[in-house]
N, C-alpha and C. Protein backbone atom coordinates (compact mmCIF):
# COMPACT_ATOMS: atom_id res chain seq x y z
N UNK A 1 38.94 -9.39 -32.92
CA UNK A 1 37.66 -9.06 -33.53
C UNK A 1 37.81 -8.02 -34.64
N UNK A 2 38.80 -7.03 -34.38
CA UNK A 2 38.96 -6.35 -35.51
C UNK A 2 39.04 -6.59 -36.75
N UNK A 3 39.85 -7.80 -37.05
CA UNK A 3 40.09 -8.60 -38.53
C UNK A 3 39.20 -8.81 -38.67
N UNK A 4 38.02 -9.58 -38.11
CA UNK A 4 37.16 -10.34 -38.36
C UNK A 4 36.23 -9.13 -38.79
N UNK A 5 35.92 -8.00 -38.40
CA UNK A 5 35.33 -7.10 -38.60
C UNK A 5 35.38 -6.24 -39.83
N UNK A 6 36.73 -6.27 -40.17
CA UNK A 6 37.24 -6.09 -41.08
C UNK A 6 37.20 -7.04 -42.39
N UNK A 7 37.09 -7.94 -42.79
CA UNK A 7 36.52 -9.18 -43.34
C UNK A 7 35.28 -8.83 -44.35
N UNK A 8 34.43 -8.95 -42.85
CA UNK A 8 33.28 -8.74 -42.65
C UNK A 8 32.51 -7.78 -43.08
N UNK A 9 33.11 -6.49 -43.26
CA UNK A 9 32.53 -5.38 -43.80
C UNK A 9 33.15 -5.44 -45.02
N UNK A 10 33.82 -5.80 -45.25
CA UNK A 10 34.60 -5.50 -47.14
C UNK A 10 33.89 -6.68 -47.72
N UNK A 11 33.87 -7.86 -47.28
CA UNK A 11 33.53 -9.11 -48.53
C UNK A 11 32.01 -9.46 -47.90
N UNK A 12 31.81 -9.31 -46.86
CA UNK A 12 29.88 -9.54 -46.77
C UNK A 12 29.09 -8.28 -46.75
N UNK A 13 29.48 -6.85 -46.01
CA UNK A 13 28.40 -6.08 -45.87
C UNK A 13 29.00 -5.23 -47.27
N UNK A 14 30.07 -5.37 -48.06
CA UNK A 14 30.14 -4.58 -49.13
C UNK A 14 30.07 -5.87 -50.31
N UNK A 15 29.51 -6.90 -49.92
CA UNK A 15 29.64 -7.76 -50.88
C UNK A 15 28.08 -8.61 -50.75
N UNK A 16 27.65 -9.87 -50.84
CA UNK A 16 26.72 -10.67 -51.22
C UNK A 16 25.37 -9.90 -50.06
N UNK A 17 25.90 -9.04 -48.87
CA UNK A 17 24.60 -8.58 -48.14
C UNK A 17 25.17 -7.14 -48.26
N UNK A 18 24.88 -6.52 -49.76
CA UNK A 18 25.30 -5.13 -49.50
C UNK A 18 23.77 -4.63 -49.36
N UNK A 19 22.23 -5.44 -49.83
CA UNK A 19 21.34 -4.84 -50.23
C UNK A 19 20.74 -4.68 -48.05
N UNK A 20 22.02 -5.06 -47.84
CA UNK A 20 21.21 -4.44 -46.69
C UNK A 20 21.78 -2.79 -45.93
N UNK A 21 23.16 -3.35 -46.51
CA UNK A 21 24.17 -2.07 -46.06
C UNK A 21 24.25 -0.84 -46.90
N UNK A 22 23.59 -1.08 -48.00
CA UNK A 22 23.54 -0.03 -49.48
C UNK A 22 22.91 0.99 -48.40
N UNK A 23 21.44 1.31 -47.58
CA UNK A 23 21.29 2.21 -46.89
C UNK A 23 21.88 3.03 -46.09
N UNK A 24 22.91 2.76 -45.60
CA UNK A 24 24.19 3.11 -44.75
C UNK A 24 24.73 4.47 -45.26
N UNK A 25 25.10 3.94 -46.79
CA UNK A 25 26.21 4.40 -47.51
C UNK A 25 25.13 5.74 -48.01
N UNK A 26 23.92 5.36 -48.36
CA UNK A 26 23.33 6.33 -48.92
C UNK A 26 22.23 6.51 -48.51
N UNK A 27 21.93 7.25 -47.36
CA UNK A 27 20.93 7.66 -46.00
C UNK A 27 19.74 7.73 -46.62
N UNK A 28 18.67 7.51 -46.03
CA UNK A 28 17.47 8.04 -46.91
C UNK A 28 16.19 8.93 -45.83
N UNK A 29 17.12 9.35 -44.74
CA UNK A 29 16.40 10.01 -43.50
C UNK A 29 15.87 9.42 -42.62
N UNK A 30 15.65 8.19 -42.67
CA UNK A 30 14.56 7.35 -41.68
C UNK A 30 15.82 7.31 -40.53
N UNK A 31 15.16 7.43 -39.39
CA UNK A 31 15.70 6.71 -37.49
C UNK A 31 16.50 5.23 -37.91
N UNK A 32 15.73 4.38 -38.68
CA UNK A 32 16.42 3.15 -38.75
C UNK A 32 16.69 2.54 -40.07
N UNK A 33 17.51 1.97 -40.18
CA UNK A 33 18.25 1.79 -41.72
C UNK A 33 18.24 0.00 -41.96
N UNK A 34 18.25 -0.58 -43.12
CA UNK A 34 18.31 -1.48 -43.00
C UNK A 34 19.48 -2.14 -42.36
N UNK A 35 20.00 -1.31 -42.35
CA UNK A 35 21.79 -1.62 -42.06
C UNK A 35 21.56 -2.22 -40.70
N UNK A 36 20.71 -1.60 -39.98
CA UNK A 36 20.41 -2.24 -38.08
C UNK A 36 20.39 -3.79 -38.19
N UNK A 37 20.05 -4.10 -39.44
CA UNK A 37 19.53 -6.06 -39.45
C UNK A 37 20.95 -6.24 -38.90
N UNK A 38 22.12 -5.82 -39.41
CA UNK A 38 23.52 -6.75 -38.49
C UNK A 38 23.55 -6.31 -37.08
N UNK A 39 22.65 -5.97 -36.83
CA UNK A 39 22.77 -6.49 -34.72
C UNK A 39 22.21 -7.66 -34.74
N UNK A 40 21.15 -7.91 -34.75
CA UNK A 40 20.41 -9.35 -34.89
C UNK A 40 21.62 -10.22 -35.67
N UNK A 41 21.69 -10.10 -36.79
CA UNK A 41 22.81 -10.80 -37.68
C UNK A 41 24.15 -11.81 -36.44
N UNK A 42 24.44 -10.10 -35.52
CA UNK A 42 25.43 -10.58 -35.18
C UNK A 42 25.14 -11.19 -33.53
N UNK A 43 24.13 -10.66 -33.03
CA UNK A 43 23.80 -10.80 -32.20
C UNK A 43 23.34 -11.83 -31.34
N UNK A 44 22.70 -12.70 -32.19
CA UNK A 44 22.41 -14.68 -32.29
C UNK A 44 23.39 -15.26 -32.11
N UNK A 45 24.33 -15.32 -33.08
CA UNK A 45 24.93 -16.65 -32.57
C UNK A 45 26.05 -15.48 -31.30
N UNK A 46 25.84 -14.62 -30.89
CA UNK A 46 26.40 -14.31 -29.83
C UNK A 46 25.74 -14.73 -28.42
N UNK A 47 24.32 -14.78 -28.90
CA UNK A 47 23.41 -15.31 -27.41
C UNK A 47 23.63 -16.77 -27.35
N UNK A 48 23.45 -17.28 -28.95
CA UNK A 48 23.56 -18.76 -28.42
C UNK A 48 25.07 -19.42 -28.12
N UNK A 49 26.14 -18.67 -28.64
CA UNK A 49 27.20 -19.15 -27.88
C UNK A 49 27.16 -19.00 -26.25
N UNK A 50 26.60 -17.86 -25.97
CA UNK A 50 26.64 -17.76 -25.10
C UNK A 50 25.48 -18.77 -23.58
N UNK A 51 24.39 -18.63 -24.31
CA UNK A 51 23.60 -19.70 -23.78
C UNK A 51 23.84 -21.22 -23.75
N UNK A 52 24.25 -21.70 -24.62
CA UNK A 52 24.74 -22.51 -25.43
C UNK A 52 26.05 -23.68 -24.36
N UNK A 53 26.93 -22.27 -24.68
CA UNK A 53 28.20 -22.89 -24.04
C UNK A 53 27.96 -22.59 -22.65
N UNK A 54 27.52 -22.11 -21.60
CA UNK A 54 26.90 -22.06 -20.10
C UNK A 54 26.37 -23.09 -20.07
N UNK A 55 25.50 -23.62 -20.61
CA UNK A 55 24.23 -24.84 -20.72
C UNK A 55 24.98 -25.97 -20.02
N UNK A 56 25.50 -26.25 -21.36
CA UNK A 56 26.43 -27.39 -21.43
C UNK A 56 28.41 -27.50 -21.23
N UNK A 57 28.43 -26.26 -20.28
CA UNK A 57 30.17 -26.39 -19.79
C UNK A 57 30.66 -26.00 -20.73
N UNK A 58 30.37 -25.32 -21.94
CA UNK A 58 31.29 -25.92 -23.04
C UNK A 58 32.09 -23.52 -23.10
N UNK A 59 33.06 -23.83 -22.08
CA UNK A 59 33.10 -22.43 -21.57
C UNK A 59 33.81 -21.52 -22.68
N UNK A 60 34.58 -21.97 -23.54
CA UNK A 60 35.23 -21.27 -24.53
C UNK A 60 33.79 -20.73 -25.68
N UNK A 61 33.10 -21.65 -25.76
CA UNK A 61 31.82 -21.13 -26.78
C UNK A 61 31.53 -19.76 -26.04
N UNK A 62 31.22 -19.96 -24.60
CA UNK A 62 30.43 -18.83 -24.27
C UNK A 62 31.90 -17.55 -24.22
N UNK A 63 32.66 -17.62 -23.94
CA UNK A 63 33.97 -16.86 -24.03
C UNK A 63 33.32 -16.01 -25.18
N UNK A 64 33.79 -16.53 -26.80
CA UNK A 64 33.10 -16.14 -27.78
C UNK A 64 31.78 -15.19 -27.95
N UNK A 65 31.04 -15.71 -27.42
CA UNK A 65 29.78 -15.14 -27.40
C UNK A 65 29.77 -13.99 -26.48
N UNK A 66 30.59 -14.17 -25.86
CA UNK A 66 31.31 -12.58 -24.65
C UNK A 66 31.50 -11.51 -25.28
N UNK A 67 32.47 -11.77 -26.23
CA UNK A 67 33.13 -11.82 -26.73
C UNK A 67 32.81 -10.88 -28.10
N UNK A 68 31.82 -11.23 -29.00
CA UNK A 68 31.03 -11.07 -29.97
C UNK A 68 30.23 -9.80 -28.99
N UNK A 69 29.92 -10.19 -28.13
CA UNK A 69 28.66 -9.22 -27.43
C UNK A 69 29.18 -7.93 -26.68
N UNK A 70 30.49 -7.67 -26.24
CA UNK A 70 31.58 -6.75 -26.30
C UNK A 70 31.82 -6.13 -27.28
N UNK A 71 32.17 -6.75 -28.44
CA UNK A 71 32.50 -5.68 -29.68
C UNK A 71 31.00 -5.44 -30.27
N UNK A 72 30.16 -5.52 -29.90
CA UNK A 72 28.89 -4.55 -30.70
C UNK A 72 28.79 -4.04 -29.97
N UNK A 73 28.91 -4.28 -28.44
CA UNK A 73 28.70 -2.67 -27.57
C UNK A 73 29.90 -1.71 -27.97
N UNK A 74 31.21 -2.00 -27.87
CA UNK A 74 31.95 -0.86 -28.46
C UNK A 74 31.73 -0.12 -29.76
N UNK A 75 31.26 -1.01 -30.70
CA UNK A 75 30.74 -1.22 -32.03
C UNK A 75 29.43 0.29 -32.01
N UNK A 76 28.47 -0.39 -30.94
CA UNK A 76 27.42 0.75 -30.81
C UNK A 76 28.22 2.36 -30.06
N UNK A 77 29.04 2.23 -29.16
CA UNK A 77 29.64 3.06 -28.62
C UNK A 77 30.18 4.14 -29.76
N UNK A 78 31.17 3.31 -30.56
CA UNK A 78 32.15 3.96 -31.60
C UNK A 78 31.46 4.26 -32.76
N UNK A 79 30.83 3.68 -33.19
CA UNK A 79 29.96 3.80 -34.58
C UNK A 79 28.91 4.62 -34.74
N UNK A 80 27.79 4.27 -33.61
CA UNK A 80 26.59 5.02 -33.75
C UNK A 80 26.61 6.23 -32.74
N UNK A 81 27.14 6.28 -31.86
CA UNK A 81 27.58 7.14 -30.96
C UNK A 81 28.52 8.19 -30.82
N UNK A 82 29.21 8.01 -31.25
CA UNK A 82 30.48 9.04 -31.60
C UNK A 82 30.78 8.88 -33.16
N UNK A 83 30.93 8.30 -34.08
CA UNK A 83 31.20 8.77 -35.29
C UNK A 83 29.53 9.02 -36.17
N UNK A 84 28.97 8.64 -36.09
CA UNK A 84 27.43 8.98 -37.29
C UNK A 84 26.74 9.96 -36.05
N UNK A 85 27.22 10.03 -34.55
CA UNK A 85 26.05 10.61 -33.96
C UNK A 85 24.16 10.73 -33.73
N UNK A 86 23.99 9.30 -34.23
CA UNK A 86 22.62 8.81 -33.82
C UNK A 86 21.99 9.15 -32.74
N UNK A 87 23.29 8.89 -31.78
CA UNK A 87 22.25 9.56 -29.86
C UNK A 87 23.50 10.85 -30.41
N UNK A 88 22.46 11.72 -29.32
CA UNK A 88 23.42 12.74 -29.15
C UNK A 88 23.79 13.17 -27.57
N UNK A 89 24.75 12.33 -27.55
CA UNK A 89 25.15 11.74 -26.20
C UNK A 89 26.61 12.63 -26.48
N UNK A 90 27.80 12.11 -27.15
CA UNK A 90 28.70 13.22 -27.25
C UNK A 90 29.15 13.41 -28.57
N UNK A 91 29.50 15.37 -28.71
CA UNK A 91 29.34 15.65 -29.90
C UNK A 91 31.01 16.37 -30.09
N UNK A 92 31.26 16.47 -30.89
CA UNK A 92 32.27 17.35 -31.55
C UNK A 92 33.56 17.50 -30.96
N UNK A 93 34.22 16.06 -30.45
CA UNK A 93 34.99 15.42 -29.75
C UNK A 93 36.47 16.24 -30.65
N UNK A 94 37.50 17.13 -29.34
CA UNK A 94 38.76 17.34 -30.06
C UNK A 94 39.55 16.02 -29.93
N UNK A 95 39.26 15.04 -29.06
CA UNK A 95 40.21 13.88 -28.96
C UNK A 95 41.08 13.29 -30.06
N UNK A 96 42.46 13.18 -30.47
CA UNK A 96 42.50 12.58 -31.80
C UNK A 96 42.46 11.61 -32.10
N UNK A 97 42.24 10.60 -31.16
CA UNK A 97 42.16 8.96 -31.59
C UNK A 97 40.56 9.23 -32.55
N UNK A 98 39.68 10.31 -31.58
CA UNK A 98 38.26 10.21 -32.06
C UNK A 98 37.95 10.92 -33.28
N UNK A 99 38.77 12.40 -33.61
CA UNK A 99 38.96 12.84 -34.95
C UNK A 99 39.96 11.45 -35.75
N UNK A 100 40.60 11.12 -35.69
CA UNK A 100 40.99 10.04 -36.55
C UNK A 100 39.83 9.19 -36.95
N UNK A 101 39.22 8.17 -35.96
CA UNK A 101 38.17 7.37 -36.07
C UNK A 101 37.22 8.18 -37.22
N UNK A 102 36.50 9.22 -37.13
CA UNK A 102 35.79 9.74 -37.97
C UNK A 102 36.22 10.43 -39.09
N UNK A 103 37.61 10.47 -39.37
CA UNK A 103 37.84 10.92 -40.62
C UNK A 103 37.97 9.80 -41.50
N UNK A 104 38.81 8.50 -40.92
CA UNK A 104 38.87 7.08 -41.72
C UNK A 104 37.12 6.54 -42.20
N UNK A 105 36.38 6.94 -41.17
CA UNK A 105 35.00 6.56 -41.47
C UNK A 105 34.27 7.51 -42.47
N UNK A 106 34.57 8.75 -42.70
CA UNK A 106 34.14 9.64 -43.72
C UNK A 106 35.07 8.81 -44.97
N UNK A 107 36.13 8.64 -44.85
CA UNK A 107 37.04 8.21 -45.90
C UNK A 107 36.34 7.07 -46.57
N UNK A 108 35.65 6.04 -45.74
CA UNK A 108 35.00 5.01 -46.15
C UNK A 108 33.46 5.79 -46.74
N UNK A 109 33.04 6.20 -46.08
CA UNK A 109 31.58 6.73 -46.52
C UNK A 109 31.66 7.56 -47.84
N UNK A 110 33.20 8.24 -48.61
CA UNK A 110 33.31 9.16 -49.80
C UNK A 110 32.63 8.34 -50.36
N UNK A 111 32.39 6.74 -50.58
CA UNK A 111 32.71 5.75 -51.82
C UNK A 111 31.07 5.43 -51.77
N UNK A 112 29.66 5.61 -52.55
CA UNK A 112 28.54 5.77 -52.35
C UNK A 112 28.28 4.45 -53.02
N UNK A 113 28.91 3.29 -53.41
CA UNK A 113 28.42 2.11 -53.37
C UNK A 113 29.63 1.31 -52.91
N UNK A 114 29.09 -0.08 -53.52
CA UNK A 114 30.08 -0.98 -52.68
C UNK A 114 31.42 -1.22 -53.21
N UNK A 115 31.50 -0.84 -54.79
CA UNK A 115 33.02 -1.07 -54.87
C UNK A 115 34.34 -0.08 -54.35
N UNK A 116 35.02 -0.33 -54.37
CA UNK A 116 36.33 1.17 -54.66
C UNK A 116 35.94 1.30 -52.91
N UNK A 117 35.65 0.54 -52.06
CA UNK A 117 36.08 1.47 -51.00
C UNK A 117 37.57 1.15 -49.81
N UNK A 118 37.19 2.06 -48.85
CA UNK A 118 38.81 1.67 -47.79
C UNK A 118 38.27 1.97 -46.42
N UNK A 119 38.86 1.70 -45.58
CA UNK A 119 38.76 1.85 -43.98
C UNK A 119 37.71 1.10 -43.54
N UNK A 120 37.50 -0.46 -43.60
CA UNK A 120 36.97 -0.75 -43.86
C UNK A 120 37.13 -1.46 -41.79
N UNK A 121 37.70 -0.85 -41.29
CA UNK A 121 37.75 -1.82 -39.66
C UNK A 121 37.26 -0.46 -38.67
N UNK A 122 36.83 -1.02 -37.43
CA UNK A 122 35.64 0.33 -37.01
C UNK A 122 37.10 0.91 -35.79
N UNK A 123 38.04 0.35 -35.24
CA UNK A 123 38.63 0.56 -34.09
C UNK A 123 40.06 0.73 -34.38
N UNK A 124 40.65 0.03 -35.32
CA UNK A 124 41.84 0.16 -35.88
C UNK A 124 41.68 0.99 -37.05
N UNK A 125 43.02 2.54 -36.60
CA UNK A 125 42.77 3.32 -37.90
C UNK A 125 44.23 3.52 -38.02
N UNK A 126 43.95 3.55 -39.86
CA UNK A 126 45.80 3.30 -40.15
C UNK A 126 46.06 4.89 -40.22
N UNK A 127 47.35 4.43 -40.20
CA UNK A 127 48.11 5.95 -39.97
C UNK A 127 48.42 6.86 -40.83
N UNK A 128 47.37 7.12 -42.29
CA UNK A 128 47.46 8.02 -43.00
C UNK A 128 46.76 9.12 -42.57
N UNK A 129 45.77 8.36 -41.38
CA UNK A 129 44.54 8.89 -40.81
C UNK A 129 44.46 9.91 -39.73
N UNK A 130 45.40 9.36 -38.55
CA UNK A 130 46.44 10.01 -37.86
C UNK A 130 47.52 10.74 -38.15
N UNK A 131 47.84 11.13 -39.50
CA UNK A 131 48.72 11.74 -40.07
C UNK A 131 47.87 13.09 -40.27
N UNK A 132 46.79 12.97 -41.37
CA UNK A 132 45.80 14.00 -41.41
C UNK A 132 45.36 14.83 -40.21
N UNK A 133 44.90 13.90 -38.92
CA UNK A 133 44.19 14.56 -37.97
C UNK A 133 45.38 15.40 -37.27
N UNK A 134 46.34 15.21 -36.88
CA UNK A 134 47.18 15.92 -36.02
C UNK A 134 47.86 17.15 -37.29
N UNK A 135 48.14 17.06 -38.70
CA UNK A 135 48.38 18.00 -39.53
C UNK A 135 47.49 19.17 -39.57
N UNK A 136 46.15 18.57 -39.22
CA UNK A 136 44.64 19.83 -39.46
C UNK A 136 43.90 19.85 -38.30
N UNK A 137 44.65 20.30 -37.14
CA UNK A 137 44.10 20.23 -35.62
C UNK A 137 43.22 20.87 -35.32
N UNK A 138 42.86 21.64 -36.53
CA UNK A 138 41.19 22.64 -35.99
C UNK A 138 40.49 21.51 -36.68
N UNK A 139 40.67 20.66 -37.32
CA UNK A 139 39.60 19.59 -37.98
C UNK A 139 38.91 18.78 -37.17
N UNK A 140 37.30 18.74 -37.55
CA UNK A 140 36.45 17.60 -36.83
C UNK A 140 35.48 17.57 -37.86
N UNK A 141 35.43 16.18 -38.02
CA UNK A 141 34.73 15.63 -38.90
C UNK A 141 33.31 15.91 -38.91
N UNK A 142 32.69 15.72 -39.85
CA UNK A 142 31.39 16.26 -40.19
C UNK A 142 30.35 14.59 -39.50
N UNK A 143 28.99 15.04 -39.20
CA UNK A 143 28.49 13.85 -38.50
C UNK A 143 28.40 12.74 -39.93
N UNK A 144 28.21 12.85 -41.44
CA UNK A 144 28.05 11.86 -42.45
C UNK A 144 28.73 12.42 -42.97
């Protein structure tokens, strides 16, 4: 799912549906952003694989749709939860997988539209990233 995620955010949510993700990049204070439309987005054909392939035996569809519906809960876990801090459930994490995660995600967020950007996968972070975090061990990323 990572690739696919990865894909996904560089050539659709930074590309032909940026006018939904443009809010993301450049906050405008509201609780909800247009950016929320990719739960629904992704979220459908995750029910109907999942409904879908149960219905009718067809068990690998619903696998998928498992599948899909797993990585937006980690997705909500990692993203809105620990790196942007939406709930404030947990805050100011020394962990370094989790300072990594949020410095690659600041790294992506420097870039205030859709071209020119990087770090573009929510769970896999490359190791320039992990290089930084363990070099600057009093470092924790800022919530945006």
């Amino acid at each position: 799912m990572e690739a696919i995620t990865w894909a996904t955010h560089k050539y659709v949510m930074h590309g032909f549906l940026w006018y939904l993700h443009e809010d993301h990049h450049q906050p405008r204070g509201h609780l909800f952003e247009k950016n929320d439309a990719f739960f629904l987005i992704f979220a459908i054909p995750s029910w109907l694989c999942i409904m879908l392939g149960l219905q009718h035996g067809v068990y690998w569809a619903a696998a998928i749709g498992f599948g899909i519906a797993m990585y937006g809960f980690a997705y909500f876990l990692v993203h809105d939860v620990i790196i942007h801090q939406r709930f404030k459930w947990f805050t100011r994490s020394n962990n370094t997988y989790v300072r990594a995660i949020r410095w690659a995600h600041k790294m992506h967020h420097k870039h205030m539209g859709k071209e020119h950007g990087e770090s573009f996968g929510m769970l896999v972070v490359a190791k320039k990233y992990w290089e930084k975090v363990r070099r600057d061990k009093s470092y924790v990323a800022p919530t945006r």
